[in-house]
C-alpha atoms as a PDB file:
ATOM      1  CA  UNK A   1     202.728  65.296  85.315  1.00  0.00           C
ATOM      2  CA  UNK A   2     205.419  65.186  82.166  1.00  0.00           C
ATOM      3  CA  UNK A   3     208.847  63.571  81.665  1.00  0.00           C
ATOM      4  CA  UNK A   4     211.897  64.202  80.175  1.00  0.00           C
ATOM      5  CA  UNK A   5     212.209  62.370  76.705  1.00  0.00           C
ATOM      6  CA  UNK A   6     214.708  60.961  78.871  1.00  0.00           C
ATOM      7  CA  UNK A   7     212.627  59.728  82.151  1.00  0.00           C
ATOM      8  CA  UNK A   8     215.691  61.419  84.069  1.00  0.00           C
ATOM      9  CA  UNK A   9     212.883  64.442  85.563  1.00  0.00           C
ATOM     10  CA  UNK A  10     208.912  64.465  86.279  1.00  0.00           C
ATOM     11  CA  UNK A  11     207.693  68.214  85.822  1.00  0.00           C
ATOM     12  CA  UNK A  12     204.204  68.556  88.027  1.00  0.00           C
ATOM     13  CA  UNK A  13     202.134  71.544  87.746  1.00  0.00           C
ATOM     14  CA  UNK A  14     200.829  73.350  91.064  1.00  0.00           C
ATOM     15  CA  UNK A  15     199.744  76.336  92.251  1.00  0.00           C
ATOM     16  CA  UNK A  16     201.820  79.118  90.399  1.00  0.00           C
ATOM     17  CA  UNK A  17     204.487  76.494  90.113  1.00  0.00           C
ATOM     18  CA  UNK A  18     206.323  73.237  87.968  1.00  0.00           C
ATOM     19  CA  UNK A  19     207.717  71.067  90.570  1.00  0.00           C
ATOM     20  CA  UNK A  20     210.804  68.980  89.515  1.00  0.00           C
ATOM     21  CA  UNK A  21     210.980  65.554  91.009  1.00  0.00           C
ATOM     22  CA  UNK A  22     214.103  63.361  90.410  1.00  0.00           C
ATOM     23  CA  UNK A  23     212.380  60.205  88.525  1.00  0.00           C
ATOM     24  CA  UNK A  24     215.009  57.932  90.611  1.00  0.00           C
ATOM     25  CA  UNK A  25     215.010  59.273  94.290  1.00  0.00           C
ATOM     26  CA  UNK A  26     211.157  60.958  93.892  1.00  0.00           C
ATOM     27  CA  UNK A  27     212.992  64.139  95.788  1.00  0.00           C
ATOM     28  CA  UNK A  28     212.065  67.519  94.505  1.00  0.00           C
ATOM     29  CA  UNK A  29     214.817  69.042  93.064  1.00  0.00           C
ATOM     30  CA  UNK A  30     213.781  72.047  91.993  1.00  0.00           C
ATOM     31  CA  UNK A  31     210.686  74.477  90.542  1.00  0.00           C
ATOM     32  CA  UNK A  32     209.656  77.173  88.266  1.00  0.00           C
ATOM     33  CA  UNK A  33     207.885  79.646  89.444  1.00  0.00           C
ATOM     34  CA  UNK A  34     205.204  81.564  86.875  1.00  0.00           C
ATOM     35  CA  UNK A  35     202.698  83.099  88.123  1.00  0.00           C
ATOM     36  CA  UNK A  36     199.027  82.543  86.757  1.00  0.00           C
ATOM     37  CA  UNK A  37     200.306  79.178  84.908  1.00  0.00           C
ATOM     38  CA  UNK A  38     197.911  76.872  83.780  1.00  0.00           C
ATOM     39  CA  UNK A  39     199.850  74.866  81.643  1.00  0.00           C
ATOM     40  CA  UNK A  40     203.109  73.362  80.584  1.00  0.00           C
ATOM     41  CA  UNK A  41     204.460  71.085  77.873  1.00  0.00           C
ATOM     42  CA  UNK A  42     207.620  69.257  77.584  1.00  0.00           C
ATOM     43  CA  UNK A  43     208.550  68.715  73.720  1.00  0.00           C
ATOM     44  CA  UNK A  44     209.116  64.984  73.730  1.00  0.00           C
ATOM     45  CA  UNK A  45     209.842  62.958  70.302  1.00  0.00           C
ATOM     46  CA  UNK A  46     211.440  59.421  70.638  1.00  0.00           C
ATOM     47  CA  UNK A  47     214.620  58.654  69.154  1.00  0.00           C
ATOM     48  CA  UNK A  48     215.093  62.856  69.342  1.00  0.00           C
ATOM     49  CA  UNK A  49     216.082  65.118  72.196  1.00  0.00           C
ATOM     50  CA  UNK A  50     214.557  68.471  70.806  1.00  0.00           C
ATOM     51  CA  UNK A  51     214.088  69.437  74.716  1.00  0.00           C
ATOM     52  CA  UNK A  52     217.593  69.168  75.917  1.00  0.00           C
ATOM     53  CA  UNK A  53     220.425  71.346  75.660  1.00  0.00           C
ATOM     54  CA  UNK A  54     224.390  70.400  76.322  1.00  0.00           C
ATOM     55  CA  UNK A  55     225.899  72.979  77.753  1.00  0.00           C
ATOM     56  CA  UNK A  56     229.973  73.679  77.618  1.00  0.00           C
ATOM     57  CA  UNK A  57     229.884  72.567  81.543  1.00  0.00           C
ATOM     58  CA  UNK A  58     227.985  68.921  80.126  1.00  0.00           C
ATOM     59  CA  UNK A  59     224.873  69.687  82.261  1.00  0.00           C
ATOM     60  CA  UNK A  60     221.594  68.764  80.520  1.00  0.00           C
ATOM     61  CA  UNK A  61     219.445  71.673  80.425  1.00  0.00           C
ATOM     62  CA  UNK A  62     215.776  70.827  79.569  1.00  0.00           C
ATOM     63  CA  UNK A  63     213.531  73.585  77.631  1.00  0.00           C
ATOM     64  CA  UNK A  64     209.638  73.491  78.482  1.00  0.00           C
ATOM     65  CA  UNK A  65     206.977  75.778  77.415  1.00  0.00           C
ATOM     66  CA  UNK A  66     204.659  77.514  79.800  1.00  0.00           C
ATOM     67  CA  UNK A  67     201.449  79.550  79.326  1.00  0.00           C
ATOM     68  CA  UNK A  68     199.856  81.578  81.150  1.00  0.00           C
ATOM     69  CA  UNK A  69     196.024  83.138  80.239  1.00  0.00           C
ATOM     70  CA  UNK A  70     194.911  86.456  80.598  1.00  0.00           C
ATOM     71  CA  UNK A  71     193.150  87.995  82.786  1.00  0.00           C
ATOM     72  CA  UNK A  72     191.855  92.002  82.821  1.00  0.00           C
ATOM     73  CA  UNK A  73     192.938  93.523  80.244  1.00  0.00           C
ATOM     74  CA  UNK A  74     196.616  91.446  80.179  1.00  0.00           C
ATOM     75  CA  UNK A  75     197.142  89.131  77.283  1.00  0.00           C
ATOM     76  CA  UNK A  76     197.755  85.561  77.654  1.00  0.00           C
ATOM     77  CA  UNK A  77     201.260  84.065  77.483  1.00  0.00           C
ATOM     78  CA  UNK A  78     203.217  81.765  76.435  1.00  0.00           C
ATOM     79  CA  UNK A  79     207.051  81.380  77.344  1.00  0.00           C
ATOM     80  CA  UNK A  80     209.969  79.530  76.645  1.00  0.00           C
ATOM     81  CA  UNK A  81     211.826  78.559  80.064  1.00  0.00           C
ATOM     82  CA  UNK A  82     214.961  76.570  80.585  1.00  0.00           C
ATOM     83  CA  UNK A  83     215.669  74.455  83.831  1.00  0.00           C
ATOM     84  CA  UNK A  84     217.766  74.058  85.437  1.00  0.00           C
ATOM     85  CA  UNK A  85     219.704  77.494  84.756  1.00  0.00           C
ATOM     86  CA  UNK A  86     216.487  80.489  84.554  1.00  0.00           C
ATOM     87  CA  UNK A  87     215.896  81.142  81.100  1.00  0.00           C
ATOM     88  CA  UNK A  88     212.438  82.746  81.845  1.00  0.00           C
ATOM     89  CA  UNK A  89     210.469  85.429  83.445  1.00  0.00           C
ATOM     90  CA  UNK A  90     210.359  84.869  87.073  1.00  0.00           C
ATOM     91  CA  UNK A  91     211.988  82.585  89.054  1.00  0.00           C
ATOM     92  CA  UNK A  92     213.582  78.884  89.154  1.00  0.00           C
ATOM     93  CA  UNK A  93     215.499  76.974  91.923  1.00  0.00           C
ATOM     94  CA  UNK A  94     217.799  73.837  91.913  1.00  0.00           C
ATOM     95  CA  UNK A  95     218.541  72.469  95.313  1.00  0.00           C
ATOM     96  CA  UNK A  96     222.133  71.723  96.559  1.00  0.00           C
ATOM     97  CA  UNK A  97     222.118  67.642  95.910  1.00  0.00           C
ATOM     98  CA  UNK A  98     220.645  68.221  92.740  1.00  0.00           C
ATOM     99  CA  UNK A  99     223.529  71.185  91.545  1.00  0.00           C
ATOM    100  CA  UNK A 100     226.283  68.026  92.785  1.00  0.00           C
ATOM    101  CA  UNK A 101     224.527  65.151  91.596  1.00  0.00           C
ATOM    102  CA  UNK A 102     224.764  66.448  87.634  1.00  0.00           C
ATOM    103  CA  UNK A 103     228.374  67.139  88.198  1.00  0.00           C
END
């Protein structure tokens, strides 16, 4: 489990997934779906946001790393994702209340 540098999100790592949990409500609002993760990290450095990104909309965008080993012959990985908007490899979802809540 990781937060935001801003407490606003908890990222939880599952099975092929990060999980997104408002830090308020405890709802999931969302995931990222890699397949093979092990691991995640959310840069966090107080006084800084170097994991947040203002967008021309105003919606926070978070970035996170994720890596994935390898296995047979395929290298390991390591990405750079964006939530909540898919800047990755696979696969991300925001649910409905979350889209209106950060409008």
């Amino acid at each position: 489990l990781q937060w935001t540098h801003d407490e606003k999100f908890a990222f939880h790592l599952v099975t092929n997934e990060i999980h997104i949990y408002d830090a308020n409500t405890w709802k999931r609002v969302g995931k990222v779906r890699c397949q093979g993760v092990s691991s995640f990290s959310l840069p966090s450095v107080k006084g800084v946001a170097p994991n947040i990104i203002v967008s021309k909309d105003a919606a926070e965008k978070y970035l996170l790393t994720v890596f994935t080993p390898g296995t047979k012959g395929k290298p390991s990985r390591v990405d750079l994702l964006r939530y909540p908007d898919r800047m990755g490899r696979e696969s991300s979802t925001v649910s409905a209340d979350a889209s209106a809540a950060s409008t």
